[in-house]
N, C-alpha and C. Protein backbone atom coordinates (compact mmCIF):
# COMPACT_ATOMS: atom_id res chain seq x y z
N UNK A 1 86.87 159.22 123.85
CA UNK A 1 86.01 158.59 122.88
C UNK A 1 86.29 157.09 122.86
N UNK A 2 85.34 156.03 122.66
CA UNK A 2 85.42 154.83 122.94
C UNK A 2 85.03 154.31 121.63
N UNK A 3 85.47 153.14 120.82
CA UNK A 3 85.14 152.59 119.70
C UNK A 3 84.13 151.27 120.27
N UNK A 4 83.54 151.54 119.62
CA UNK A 4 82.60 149.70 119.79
C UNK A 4 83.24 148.85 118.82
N UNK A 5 84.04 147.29 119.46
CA UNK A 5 84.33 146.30 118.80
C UNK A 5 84.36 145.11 118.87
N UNK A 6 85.01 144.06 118.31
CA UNK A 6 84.36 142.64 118.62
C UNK A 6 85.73 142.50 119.07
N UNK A 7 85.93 141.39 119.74
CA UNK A 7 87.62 141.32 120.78
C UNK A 7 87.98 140.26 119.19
N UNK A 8 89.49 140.15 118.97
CA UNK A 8 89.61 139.62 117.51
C UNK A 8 89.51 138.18 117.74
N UNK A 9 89.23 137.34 117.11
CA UNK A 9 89.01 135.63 117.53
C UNK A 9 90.56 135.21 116.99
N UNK A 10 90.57 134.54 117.55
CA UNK A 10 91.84 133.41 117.67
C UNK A 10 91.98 132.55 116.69
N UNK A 11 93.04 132.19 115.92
CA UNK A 11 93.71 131.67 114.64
C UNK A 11 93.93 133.13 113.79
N UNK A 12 93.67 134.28 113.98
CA UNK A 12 93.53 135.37 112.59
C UNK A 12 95.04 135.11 112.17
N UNK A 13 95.22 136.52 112.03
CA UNK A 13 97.01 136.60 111.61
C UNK A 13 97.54 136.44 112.67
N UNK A 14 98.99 136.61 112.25
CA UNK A 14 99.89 136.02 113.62
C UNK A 14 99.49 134.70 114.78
N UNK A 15 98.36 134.17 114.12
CA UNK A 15 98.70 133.36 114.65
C UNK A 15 99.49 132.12 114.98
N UNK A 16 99.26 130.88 115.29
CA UNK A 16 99.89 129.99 115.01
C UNK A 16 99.84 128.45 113.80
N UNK A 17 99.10 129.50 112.88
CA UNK A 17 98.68 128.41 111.60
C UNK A 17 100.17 127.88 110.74
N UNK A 18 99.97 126.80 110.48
CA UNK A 18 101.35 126.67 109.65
C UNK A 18 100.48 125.19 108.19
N UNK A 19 101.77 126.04 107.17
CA UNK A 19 100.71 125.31 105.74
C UNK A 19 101.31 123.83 106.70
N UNK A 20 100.46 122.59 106.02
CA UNK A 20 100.32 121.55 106.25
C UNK A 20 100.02 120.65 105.25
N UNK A 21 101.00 119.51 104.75
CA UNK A 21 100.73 118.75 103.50
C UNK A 21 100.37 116.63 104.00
N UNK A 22 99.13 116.63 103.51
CA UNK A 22 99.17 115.29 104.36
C UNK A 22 99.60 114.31 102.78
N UNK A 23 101.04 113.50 102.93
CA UNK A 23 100.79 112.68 101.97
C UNK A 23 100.08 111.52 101.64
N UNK A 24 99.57 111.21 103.00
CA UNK A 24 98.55 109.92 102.48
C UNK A 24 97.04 110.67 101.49
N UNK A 25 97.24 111.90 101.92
CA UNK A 25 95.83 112.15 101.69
C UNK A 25 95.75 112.78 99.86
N UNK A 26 97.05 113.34 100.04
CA UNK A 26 97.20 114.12 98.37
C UNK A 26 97.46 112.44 97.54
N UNK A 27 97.78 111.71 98.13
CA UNK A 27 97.79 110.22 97.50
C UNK A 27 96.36 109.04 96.86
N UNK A 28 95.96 109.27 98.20
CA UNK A 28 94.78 108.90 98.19
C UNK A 28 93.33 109.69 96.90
N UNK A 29 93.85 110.88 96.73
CA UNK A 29 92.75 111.57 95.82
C UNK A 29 93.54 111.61 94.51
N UNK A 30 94.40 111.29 94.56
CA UNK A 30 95.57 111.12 92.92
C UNK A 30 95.28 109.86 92.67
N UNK A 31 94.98 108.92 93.47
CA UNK A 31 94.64 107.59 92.90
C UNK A 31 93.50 107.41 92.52
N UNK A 32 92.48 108.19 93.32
CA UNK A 32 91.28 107.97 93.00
C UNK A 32 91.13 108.52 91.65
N UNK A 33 91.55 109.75 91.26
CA UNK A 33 91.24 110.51 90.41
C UNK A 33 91.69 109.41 89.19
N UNK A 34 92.97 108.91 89.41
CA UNK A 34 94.08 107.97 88.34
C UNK A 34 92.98 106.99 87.90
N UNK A 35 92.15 106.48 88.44
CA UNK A 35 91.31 104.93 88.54
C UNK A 35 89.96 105.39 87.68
N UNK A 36 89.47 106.70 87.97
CA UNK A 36 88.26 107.05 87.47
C UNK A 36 88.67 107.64 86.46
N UNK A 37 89.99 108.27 86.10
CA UNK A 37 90.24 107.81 84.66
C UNK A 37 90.24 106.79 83.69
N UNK A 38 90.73 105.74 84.09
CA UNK A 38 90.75 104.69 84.18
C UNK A 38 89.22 103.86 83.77
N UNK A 39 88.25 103.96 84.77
CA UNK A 39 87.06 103.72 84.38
C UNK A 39 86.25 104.44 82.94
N UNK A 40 86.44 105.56 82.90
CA UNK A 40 85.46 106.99 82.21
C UNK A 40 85.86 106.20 81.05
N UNK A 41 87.54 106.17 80.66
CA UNK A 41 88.02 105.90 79.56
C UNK A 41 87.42 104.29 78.95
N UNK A 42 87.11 103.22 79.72
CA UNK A 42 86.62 102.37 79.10
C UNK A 42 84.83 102.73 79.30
N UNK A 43 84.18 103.34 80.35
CA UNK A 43 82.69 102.62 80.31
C UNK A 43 82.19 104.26 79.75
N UNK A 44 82.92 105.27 79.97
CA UNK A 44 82.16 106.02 79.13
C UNK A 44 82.11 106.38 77.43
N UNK A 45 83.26 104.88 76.66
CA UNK A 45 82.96 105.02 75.42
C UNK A 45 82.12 103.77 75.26
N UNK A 46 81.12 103.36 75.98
CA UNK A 46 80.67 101.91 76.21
C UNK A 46 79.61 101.43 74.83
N UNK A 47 78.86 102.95 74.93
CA UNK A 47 77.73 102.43 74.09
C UNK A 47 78.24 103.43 72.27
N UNK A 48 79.61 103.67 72.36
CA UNK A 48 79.75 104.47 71.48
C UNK A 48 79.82 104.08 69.80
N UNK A 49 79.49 102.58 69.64
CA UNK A 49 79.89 102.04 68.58
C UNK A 49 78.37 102.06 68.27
N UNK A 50 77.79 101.00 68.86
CA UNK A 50 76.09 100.80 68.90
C UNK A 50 75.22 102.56 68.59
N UNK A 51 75.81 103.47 68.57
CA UNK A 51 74.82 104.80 68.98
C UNK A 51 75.30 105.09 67.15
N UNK A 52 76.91 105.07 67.15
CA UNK A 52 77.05 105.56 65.66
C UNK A 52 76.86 104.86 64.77
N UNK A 53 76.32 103.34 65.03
CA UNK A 53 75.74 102.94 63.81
C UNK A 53 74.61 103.20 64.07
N UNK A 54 73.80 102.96 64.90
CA UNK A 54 72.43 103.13 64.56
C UNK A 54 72.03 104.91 64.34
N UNK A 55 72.95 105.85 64.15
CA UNK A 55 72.84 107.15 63.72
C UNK A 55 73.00 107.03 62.37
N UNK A 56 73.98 106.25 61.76
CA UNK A 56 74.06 106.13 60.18
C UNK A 56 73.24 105.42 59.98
N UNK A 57 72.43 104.05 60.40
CA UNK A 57 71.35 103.52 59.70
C UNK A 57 70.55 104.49 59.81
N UNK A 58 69.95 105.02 60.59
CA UNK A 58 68.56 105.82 60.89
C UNK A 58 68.72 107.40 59.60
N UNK A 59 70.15 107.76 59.66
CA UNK A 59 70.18 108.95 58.48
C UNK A 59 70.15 108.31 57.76
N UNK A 60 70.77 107.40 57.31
CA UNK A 60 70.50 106.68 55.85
C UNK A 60 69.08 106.19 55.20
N UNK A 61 68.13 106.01 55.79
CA UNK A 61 67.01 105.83 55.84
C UNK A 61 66.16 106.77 55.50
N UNK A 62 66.67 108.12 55.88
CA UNK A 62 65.94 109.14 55.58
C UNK A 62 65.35 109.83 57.14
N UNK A 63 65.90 109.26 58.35
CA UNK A 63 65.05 109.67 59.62
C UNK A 63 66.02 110.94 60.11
N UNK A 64 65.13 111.79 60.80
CA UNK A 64 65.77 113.07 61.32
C UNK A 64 66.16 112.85 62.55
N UNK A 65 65.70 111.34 63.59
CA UNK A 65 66.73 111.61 64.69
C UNK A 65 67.94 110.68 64.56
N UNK A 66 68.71 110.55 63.45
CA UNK A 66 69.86 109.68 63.08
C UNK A 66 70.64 110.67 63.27
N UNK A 67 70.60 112.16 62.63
CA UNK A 67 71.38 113.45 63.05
C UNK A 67 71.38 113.83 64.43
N UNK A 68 70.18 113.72 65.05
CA UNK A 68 69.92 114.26 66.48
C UNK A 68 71.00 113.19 67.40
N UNK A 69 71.08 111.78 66.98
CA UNK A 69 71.66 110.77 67.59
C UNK A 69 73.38 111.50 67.22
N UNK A 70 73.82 111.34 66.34
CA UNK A 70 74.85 111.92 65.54
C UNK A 70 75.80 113.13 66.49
N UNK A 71 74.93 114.37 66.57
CA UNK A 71 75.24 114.88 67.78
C UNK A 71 75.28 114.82 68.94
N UNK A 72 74.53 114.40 69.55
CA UNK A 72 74.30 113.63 70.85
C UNK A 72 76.05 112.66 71.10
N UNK A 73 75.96 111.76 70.07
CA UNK A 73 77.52 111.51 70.64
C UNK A 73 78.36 111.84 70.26
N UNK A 74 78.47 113.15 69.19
CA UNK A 74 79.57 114.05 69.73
C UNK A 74 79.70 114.95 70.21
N UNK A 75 78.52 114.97 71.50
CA UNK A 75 78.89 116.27 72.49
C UNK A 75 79.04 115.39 73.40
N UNK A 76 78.77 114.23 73.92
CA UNK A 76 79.14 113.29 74.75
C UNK A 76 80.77 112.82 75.01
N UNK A 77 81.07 112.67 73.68
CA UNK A 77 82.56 112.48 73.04
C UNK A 77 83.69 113.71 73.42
N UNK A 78 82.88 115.12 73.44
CA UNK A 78 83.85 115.89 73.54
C UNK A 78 83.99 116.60 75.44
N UNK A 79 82.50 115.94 76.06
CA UNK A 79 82.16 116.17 76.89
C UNK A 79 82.80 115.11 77.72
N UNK A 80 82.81 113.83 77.63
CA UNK A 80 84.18 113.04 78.15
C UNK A 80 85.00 113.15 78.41
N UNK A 81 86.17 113.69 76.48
CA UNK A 81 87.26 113.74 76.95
C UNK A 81 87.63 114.58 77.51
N UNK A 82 86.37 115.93 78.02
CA UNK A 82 87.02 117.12 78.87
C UNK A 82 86.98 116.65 80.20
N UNK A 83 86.49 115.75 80.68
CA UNK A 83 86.17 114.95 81.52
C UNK A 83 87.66 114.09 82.31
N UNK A 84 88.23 113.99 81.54
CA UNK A 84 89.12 112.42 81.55
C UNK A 84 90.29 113.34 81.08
N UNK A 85 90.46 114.51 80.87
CA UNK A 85 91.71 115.32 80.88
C UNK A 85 91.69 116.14 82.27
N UNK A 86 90.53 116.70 82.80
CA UNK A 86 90.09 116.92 84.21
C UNK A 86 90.76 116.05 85.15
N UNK A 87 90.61 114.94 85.44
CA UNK A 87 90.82 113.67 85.73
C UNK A 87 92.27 113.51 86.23
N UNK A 88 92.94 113.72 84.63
CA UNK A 88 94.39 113.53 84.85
C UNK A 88 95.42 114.14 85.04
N UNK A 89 94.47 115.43 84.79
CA UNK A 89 95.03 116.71 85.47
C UNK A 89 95.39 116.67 86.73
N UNK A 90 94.39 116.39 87.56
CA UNK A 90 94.10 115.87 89.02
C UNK A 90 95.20 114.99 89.84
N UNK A 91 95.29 114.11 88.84
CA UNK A 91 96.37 112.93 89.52
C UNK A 91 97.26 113.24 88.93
N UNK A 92 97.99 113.87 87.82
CA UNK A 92 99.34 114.76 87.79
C UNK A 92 99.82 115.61 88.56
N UNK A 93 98.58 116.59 88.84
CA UNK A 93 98.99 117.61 89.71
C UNK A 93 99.41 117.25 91.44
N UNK A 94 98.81 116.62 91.62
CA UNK A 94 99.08 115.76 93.10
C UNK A 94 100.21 115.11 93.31
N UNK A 95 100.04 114.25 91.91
CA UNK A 95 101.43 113.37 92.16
C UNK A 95 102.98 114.51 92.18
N UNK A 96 102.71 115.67 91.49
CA UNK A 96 103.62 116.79 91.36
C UNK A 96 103.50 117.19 92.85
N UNK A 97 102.74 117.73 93.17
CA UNK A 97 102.46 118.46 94.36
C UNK A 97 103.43 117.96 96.01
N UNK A 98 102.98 116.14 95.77
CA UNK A 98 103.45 115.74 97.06
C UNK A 98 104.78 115.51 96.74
N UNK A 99 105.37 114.92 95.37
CA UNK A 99 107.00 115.60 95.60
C UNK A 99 107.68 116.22 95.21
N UNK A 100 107.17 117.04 94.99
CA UNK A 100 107.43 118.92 95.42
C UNK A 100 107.36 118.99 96.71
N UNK A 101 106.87 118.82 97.25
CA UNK A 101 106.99 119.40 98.86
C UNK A 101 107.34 118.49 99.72
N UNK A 102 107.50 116.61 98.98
CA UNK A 102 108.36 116.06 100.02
C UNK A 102 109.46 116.62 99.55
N UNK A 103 110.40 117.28 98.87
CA UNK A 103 111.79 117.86 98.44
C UNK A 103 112.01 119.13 99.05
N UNK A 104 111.14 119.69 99.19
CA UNK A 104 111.29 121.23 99.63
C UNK A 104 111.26 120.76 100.97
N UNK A 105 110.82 119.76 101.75
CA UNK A 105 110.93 119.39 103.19
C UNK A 105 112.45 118.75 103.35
N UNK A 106 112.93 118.29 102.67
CA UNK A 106 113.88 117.52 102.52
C UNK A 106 115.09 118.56 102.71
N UNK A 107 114.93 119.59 101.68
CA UNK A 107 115.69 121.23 101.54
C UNK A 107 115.84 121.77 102.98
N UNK A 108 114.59 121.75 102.95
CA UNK A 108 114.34 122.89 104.85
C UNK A 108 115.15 122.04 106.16
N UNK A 109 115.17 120.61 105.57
CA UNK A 109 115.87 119.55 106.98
C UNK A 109 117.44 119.75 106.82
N UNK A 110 117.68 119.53 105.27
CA UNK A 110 118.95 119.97 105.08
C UNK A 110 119.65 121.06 105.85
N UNK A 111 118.86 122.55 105.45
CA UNK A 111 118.99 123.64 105.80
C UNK A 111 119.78 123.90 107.29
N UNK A 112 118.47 123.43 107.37
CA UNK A 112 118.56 123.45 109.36
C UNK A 112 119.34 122.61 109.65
N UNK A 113 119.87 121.67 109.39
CA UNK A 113 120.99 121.06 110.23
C UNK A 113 122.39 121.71 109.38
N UNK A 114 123.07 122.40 108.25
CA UNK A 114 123.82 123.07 108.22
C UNK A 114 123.69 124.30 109.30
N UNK A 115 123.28 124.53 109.24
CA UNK A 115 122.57 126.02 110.15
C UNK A 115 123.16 125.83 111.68
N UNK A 116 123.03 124.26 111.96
CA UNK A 116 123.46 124.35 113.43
C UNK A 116 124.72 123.80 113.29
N UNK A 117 125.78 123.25 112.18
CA UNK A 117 126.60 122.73 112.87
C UNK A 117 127.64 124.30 112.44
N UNK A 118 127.21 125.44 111.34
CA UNK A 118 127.57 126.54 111.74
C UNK A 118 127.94 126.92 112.90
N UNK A 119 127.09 126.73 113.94
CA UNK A 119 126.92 127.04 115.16
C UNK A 119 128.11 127.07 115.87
N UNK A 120 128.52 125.72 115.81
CA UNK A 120 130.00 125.10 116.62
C UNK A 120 130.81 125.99 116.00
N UNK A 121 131.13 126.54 114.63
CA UNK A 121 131.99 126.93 114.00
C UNK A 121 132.49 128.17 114.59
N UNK A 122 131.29 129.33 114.90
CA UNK A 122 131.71 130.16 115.41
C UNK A 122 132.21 130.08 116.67
């Protein structure tokens, strides 16, 4: 009896993949992320003074989109700062990430050179 199959493609398991950490690159997106914090936090509270007064003049007046305005920037407000905690999440976690694993590289170099001067010992 014969099975019909596909021959397995190359990289699967066993192959020769190994994890790989580039630090310019986990750097490069921690800064970016760091900077557009940075930005959000000043230009996205830009128009936030101008919107809540003219929401209290306009309710005070008696107009119904002074409330509509009212909400509007505080779902903007809360929609930001989920924004700009996203953000810094981002460039914490990176900045954690790359040394964490420049240390655990540091560990494994250690390792291996105890490992060989064992060697002589025996």
């Amino acid at each position: 009896m014969r099975l019909n199959q596909i021959a397995p493609e190359s990289g699967g398991a066993g192959g020769n993949a190994d994890l790989s950490v580039d630090q310019d690159k986990l750097g490069a997106i921690g800064s970016a992320a760091h900077a557009l914090h940075g930005r959000l936090a000043k230009d996205g509270n830009h128009a936030r003074a101008n919107t809540t007064e003219a929401a209290t003049g306009m309710s005070s007046n008696g107009f119904l989109t002074g409330s509509a305005m009212s909400t509007v920037q505080e779902t903007w407000s809360s929609q930001l700062n989920t924004l700009l905690d996203a953000c810094a999440n981002i460039s914490n976690h990176l900045d954690y990430s790359a040394a964490s694993h420049a240390k655990e590289e540091e560990d494994v170099r250690a390792a291996m050179a105890a490992s060989r001067i064992d060697e002589y010992f025996k």
